[in-house]
C-alpha atoms as a PDB file:
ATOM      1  CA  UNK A   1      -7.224  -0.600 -20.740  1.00  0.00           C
ATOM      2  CA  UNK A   2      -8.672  -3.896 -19.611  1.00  0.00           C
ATOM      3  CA  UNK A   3      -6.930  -6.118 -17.400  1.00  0.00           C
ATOM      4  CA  UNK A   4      -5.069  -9.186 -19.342  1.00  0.00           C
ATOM      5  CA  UNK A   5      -3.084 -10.069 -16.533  1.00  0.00           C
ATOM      6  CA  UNK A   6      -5.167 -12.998 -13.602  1.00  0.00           C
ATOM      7  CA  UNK A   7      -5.663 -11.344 -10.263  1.00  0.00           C
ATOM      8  CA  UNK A   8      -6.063 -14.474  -7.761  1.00  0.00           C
ATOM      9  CA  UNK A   9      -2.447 -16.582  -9.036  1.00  0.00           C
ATOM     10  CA  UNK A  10      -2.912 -19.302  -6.572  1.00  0.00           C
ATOM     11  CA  UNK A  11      -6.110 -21.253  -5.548  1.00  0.00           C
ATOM     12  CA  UNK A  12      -7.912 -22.566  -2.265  1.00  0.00           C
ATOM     13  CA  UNK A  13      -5.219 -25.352  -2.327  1.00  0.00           C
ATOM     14  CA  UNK A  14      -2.709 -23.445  -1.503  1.00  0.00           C
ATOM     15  CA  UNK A  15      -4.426 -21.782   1.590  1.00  0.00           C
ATOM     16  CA  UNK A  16      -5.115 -19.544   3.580  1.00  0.00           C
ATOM     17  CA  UNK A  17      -8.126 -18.743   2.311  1.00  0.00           C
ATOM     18  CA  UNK A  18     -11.332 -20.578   0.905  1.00  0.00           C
ATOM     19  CA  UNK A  19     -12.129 -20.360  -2.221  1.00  0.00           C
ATOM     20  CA  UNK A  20     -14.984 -17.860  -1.461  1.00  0.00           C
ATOM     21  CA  UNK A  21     -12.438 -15.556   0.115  1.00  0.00           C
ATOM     22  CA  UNK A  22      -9.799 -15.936  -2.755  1.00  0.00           C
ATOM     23  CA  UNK A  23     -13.320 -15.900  -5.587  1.00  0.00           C
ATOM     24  CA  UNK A  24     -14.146 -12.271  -3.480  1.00  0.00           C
ATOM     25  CA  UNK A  25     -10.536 -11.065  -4.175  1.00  0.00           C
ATOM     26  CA  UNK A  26     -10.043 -11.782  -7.745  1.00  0.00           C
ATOM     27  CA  UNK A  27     -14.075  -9.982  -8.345  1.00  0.00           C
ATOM     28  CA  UNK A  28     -13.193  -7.070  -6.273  1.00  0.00           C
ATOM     29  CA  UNK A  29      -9.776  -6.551  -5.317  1.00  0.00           C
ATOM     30  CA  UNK A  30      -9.195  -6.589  -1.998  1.00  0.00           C
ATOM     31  CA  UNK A  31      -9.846  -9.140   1.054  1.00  0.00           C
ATOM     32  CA  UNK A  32     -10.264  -7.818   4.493  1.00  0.00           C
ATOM     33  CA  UNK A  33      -9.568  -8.773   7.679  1.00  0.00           C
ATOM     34  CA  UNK A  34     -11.142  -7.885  11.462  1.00  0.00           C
ATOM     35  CA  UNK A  35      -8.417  -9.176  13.705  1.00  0.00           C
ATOM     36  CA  UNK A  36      -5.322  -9.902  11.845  1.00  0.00           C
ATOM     37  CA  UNK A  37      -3.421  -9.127  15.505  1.00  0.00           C
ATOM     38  CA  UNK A  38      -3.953  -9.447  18.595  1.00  0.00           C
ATOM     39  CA  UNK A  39      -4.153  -6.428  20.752  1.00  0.00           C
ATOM     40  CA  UNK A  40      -0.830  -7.026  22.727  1.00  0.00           C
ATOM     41  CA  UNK A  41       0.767  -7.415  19.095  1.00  0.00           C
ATOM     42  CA  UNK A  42      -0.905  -3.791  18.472  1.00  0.00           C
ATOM     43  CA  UNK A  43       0.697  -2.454  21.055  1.00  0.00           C
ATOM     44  CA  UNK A  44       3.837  -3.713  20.177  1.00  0.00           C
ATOM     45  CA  UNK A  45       3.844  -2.265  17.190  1.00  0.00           C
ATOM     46  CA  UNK A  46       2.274   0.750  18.204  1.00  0.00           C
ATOM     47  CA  UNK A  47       5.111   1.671  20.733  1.00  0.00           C
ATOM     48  CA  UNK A  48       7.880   0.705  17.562  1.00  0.00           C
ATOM     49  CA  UNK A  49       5.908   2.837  15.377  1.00  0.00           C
ATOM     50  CA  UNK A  50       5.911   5.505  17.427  1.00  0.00           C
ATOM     51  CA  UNK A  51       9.553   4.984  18.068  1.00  0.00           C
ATOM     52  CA  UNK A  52      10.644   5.675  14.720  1.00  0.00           C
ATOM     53  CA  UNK A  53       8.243   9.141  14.705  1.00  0.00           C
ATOM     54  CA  UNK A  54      10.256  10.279  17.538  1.00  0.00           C
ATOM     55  CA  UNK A  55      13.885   9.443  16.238  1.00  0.00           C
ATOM     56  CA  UNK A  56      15.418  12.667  15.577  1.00  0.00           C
ATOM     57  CA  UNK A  57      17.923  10.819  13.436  1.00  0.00           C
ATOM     58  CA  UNK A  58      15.559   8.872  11.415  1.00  0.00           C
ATOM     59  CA  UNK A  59      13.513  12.398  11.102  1.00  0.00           C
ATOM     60  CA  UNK A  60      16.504  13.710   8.858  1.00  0.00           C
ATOM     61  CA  UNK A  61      16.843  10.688   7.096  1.00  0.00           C
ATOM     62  CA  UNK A  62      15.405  10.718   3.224  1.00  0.00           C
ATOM     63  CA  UNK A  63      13.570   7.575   4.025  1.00  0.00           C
ATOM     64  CA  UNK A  64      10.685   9.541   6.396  1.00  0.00           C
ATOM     65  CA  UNK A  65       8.540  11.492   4.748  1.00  0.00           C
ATOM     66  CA  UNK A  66       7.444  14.819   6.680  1.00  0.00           C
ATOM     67  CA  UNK A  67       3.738  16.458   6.452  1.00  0.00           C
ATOM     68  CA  UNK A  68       3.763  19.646   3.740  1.00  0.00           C
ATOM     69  CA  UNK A  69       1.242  21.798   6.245  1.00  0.00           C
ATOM     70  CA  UNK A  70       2.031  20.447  10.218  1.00  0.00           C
ATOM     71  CA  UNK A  71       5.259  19.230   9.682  1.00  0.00           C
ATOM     72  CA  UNK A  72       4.736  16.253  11.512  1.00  0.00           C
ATOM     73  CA  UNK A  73       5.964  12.743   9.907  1.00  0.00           C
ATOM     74  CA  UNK A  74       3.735  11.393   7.397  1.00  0.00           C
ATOM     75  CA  UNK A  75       5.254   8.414   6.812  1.00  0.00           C
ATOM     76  CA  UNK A  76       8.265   5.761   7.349  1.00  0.00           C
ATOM     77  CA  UNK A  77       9.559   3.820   5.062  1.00  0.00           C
ATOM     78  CA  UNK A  78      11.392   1.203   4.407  1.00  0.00           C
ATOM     79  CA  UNK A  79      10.885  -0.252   8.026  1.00  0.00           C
ATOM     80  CA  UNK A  80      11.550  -3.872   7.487  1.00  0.00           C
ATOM     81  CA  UNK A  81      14.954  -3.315   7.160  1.00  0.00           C
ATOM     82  CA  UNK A  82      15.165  -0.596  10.235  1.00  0.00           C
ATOM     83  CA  UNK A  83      13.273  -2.100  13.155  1.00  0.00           C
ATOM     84  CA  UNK A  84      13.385  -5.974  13.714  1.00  0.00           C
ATOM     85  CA  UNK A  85      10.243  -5.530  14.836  1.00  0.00           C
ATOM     86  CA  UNK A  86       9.060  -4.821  11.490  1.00  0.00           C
ATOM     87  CA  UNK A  87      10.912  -7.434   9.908  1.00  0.00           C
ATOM     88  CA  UNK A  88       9.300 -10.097  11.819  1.00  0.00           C
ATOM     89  CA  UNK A  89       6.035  -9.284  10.685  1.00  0.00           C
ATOM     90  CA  UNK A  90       6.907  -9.522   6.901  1.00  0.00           C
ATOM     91  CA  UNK A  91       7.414 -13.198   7.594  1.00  0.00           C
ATOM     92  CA  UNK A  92       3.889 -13.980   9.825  1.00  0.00           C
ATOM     93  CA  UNK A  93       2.325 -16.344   8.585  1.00  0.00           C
ATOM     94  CA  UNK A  94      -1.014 -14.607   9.061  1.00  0.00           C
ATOM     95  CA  UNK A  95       0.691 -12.010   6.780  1.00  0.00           C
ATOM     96  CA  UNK A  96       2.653 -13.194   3.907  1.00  0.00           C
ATOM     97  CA  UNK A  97       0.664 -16.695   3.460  1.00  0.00           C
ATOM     98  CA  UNK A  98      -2.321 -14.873   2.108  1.00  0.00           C
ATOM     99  CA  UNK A  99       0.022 -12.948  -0.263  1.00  0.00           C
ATOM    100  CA  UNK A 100       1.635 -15.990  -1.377  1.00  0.00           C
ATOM    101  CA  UNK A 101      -1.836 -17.320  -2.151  1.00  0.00           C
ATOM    102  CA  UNK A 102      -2.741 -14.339  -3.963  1.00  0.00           C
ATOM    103  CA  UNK A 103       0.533 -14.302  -6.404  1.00  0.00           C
ATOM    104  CA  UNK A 104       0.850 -17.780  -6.542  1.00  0.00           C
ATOM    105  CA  UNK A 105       4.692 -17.540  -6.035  1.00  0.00           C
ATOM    106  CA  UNK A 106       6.874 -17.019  -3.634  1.00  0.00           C
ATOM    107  CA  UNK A 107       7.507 -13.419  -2.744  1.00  0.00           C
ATOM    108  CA  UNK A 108       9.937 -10.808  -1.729  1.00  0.00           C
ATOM    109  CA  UNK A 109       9.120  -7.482   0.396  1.00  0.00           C
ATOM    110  CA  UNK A 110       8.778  -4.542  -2.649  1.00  0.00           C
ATOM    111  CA  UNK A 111       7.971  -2.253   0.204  1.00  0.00           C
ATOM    112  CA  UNK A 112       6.979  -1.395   3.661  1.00  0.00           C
ATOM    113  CA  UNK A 113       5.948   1.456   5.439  1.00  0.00           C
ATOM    114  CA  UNK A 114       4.540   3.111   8.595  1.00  0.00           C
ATOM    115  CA  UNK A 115       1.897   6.176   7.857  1.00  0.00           C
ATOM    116  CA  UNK A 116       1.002   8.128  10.589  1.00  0.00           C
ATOM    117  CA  UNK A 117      -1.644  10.337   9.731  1.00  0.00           C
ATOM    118  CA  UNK A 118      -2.013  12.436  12.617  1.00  0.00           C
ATOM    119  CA  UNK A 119      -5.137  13.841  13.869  1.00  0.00           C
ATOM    120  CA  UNK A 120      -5.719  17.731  12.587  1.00  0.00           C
ATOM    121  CA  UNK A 121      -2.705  17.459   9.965  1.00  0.00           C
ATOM    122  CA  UNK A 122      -2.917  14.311   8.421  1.00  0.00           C
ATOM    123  CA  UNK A 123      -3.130  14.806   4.807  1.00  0.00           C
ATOM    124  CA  UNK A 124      -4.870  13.081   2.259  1.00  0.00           C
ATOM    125  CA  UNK A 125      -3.627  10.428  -0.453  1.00  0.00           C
ATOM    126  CA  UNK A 126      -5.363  10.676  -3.979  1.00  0.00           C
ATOM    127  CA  UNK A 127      -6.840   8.035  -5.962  1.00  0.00           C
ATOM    128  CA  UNK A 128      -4.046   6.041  -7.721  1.00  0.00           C
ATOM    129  CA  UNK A 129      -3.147   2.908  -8.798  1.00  0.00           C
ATOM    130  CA  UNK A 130       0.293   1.217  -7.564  1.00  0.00           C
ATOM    131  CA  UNK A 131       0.815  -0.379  -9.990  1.00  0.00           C
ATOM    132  CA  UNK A 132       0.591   2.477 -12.501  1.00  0.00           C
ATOM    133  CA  UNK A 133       3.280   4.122 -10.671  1.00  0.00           C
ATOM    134  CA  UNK A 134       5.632   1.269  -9.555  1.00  0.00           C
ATOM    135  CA  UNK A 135       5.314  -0.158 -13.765  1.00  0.00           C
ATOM    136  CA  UNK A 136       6.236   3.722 -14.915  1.00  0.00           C
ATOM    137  CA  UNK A 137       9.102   4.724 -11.785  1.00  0.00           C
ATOM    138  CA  UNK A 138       9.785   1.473 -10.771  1.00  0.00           C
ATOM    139  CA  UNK A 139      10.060  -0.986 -13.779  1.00  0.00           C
ATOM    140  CA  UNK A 140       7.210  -3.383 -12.149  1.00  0.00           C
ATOM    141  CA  UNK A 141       6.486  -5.383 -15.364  1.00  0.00           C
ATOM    142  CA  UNK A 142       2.952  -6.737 -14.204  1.00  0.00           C
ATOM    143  CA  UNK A 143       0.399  -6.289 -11.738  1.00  0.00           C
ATOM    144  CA  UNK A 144       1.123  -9.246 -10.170  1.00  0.00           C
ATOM    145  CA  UNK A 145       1.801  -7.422  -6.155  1.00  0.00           C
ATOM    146  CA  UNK A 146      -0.330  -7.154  -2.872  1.00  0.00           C
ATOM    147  CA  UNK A 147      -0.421  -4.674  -0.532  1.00  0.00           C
ATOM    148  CA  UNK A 148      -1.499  -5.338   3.082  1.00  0.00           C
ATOM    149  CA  UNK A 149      -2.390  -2.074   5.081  1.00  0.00           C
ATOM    150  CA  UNK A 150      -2.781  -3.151   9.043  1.00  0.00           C
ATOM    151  CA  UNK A 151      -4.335  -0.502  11.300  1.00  0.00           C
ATOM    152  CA  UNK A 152      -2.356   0.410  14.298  1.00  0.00           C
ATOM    153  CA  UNK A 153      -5.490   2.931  15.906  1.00  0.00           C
ATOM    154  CA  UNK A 154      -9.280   2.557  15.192  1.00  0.00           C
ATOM    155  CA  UNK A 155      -9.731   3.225  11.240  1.00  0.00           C
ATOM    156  CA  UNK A 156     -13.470   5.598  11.501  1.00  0.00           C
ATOM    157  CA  UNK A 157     -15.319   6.921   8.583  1.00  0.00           C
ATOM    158  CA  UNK A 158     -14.473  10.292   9.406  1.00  0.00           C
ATOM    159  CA  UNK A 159     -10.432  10.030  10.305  1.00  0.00           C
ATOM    160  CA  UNK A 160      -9.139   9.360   6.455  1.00  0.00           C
ATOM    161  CA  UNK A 161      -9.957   5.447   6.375  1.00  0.00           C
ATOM    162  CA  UNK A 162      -9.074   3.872   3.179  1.00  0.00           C
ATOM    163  CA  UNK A 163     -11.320   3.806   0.106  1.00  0.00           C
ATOM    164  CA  UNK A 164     -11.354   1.539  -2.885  1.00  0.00           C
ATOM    165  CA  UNK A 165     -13.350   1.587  -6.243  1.00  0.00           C
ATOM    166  CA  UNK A 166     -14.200  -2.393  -6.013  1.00  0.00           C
ATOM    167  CA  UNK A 167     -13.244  -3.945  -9.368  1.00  0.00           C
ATOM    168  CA  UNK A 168     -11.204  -1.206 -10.483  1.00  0.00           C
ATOM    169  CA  UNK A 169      -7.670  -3.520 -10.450  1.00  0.00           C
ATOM    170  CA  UNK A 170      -9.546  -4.621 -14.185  1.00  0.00           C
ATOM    171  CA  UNK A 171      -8.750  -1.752 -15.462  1.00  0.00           C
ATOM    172  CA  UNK A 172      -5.328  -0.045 -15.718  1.00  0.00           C
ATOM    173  CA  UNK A 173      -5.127   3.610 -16.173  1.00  0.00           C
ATOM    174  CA  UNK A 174      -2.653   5.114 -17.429  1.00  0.00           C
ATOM    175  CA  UNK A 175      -1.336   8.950 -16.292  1.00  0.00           C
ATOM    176  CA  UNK A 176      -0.839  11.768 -18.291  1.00  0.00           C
ATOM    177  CA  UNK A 177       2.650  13.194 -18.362  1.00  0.00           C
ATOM    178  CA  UNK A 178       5.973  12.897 -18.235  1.00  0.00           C
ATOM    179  CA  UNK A 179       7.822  12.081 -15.070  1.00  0.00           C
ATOM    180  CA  UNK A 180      10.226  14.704 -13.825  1.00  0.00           C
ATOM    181  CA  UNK A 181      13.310  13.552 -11.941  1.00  0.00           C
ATOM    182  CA  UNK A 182      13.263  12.602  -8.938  1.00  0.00           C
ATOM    183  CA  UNK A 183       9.413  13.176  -8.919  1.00  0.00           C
ATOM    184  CA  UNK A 184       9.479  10.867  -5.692  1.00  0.00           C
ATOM    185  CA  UNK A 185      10.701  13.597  -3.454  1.00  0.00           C
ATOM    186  CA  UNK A 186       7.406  15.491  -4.419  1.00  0.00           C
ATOM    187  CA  UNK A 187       4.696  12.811  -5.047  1.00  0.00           C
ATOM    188  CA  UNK A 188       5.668  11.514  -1.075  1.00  0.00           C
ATOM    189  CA  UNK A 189       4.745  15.078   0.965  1.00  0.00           C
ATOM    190  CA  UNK A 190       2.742  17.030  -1.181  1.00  0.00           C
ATOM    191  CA  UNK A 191      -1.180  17.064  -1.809  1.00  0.00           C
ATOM    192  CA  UNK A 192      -0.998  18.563  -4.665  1.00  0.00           C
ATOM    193  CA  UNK A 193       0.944  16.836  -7.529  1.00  0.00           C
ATOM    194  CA  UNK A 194      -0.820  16.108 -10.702  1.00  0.00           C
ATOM    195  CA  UNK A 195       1.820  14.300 -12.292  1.00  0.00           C
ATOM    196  CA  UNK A 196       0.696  10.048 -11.545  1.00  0.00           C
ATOM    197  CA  UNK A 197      -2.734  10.659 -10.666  1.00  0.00           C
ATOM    198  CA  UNK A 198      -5.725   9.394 -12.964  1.00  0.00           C
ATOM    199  CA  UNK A 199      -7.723  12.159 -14.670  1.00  0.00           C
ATOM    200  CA  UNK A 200     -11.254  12.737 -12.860  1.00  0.00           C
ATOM    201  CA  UNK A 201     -13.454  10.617 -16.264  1.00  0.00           C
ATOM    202  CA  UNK A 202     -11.704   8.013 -15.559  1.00  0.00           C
ATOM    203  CA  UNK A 203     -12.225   8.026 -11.340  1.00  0.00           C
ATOM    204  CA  UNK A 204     -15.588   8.537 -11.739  1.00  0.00           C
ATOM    205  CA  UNK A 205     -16.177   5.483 -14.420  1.00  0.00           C
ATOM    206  CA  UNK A 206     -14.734   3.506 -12.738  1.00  0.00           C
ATOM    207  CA  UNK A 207     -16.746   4.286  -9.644  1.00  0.00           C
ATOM    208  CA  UNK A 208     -20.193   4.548 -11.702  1.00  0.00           C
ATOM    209  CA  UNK A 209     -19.215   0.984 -13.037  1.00  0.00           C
ATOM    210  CA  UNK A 210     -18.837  -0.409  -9.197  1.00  0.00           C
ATOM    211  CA  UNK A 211     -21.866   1.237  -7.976  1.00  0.00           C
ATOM    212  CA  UNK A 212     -19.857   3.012  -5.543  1.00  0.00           C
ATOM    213  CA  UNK A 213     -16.899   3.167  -3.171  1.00  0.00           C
ATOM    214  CA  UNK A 214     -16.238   0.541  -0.236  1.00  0.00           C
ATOM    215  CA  UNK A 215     -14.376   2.485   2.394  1.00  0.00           C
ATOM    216  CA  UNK A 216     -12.753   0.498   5.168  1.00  0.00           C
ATOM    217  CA  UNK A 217     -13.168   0.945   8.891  1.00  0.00           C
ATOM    218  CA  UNK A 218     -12.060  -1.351  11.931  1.00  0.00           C
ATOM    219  CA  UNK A 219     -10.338  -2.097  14.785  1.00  0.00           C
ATOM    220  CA  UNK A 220      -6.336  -1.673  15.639  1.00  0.00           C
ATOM    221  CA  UNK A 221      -5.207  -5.272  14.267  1.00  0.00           C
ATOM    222  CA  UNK A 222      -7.715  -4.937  11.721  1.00  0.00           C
ATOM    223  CA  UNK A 223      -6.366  -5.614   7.936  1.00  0.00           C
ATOM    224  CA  UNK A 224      -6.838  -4.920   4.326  1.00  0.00           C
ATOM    225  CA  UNK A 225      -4.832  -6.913   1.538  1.00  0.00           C
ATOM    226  CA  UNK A 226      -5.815  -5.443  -1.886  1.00  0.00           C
ATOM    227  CA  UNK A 227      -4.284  -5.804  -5.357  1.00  0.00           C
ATOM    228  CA  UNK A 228      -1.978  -3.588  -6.769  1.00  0.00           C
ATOM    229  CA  UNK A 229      -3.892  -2.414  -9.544  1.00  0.00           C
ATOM    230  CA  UNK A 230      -6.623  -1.183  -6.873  1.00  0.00           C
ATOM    231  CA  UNK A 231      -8.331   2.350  -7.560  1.00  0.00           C
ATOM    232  CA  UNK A 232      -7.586   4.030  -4.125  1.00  0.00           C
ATOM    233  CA  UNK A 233      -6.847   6.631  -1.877  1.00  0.00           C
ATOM    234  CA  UNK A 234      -7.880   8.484   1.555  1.00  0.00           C
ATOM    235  CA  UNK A 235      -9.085  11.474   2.731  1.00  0.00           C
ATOM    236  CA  UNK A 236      -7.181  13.680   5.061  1.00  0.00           C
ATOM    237  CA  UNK A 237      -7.725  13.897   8.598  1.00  0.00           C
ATOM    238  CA  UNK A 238      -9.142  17.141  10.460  1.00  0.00           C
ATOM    239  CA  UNK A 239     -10.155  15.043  13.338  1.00  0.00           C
ATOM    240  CA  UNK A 240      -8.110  15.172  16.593  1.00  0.00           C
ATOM    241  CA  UNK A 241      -8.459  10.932  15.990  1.00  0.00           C
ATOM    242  CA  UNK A 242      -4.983   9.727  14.332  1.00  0.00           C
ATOM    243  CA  UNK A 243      -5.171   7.439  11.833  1.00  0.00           C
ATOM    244  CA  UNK A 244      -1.886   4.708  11.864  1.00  0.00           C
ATOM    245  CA  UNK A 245      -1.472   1.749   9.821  1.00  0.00           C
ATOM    246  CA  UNK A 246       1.569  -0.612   8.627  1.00  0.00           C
ATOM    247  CA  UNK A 247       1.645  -0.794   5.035  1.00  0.00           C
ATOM    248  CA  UNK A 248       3.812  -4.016   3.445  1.00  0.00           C
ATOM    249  CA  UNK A 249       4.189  -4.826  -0.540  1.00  0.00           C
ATOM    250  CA  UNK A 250       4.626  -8.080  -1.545  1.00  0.00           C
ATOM    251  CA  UNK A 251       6.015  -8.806  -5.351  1.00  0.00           C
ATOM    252  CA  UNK A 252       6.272 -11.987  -7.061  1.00  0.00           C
ATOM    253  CA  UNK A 253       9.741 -13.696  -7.657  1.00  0.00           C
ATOM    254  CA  UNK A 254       8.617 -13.944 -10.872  1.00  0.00           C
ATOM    255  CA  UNK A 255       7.907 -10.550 -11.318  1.00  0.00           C
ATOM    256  CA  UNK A 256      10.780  -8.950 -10.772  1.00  0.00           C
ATOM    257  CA  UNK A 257      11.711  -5.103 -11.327  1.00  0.00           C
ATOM    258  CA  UNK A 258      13.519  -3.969 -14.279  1.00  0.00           C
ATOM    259  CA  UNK A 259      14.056  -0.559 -16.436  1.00  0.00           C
ATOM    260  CA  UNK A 260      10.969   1.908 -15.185  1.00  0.00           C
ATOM    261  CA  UNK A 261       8.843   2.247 -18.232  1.00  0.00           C
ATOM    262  CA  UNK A 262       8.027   5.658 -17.844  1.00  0.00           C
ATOM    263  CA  UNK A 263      10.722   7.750 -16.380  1.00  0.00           C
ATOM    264  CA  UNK A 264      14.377   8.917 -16.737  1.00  0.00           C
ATOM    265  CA  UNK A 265      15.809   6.863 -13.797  1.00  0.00           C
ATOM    266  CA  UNK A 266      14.378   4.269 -11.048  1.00  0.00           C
ATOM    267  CA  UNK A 267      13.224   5.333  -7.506  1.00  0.00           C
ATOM    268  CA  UNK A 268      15.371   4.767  -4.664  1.00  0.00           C
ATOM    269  CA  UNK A 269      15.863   1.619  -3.433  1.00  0.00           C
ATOM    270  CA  UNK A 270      14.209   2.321  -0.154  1.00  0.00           C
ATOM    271  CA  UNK A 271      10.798   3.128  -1.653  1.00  0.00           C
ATOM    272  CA  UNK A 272      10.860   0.171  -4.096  1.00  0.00           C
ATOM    273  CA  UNK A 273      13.209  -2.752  -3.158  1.00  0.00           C
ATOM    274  CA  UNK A 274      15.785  -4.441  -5.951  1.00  0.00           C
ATOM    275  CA  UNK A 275      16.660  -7.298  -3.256  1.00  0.00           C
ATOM    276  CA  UNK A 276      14.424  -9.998  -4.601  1.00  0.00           C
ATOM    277  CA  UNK A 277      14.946 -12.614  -2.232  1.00  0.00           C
ATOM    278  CA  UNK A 278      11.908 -14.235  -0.920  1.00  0.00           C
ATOM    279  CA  UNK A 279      10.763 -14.218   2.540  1.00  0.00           C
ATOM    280  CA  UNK A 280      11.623 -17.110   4.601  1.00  0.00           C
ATOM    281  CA  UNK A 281       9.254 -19.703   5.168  1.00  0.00           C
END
């Protein structure tokens, strides 16, 4: 289905970005940046990130999600609330103003999230839309979120960088099915749920309509903020080259979550956040 809702909310005015930057968003979808942090930042957040792998405590906990195959963590989530580390960055300027731009609203933290991806067992993440799965599970009425993803280690082409199908947040896809209780616990570790993913038509449409795929690559501190309604995914990695990134989800006040529209009951609260108050300015 075509896209009814506006993808750029905000305008140049309201800065960061010039109005080439915000034009290049609303066309394609995403906005990236080469040096979001500095390297001492990266290392900060490199030595928290791996901080929270290593917790034996946090390992048990239902908020980290371990690796199917090498049973190594796959991801974290929930990390703004766990590590003040974390938390400050949800606030950065460099971090939330663009999002803030982007929704034109103010904005509260729908998610956040470390992913690991280690080298040899890192799996890989499907296409999907978001937003498909946080309107069904989560009760997100519109597509009006951003994600950021930050690298923490070098993103290469061969170490399961991030793809996206530029232009695809125009079109929403719907997925087949019916969601099964807590399908969460699944989607989250396993590589080989069917249930929220987009048939393969519609994938490659999409992609024949965009002329291809843009895959991102870049530098720790590097950063990618893309719409919610973004065709994406990433392959897995077989390299011995890990692949880490901070992932944060910012919502508009104004588009708050409600009653999912597409399963029994809504996801826990530490995958998709029902404190809507917005980050501090």
């Amino acid at each position: 289905m075509a896209r009814e809702d506006p993808t750029a909310w905000g305008t140049a005015e309201d800065g960061p970005l010039a109005a080439d930057q915000l034009d290049t968003f609303d066309r394609l979808g995403y906005h990236a940046e080469q040096s979001l942090l500095t390297p001492q930042e990266v290392e900060t957040f490199q030595r928290e990130g791996a901080r929270l792998a290593a917790d034996s405590d946090l390992r048990k906990d239902e908020r980290t999600v371990i690796e199917e195959k090498s049973q190594e963590v796959r991801s974290v989530f929930e990390v703004h609330r766990i590590s003040e580390v974390f938390a400050r960055l949800t606030s950065d300027p460099r971090v939330v103003g663009p999002a803030r731009q982007m929704l034109g609203s103010e904005v509260y933290v729908h998610q956040s999230r470390v992913n690991y991806k280690p080298g040899f067992g890192g799996g890989p993440f499907y296409w999907h839309s978001d937003f498909e799965t946080w309107h069904a599970e989560d009760g997100m009425p519109a597509p009006r979120a951003v994600s950021v993803s930050i690298a923490l280690t070098e993103n290469y082409p061969y170490n399961g960088s991030l793809m996206i199908i530029p232009g695809s947040h125009r079109t929403f896809v719907p997925c087949v099915g019916q969601t099964p209780h807590d399908h969460h616990r699944n989607s989250l570790r396993t590589h080989s749920v069917a249930i929220g993913m987009p048939d393969q038509d519609s994938v490659s449409e999409l992609a024949r309509n965009a002329g291809g795929i843009q895959q991102f690559t870049g530098p720790p501190g590097s950063a990618t903020f893309f719409d919610s309604n973004c065709m994406h995914g990433s392959n897995g990695n077989i390299t011995p080259y890990p692949r880490s990134n901070i992932f944060i989800v910012f919502n508009s006040v104004d588009n708050v979550l409600g009653e999912p529209f597409g399963a029994p009951t809504p996801r826990p609260t530490y995958i998709a956040s029902r404190e809507f108050t917005p980050v501090p300015r």
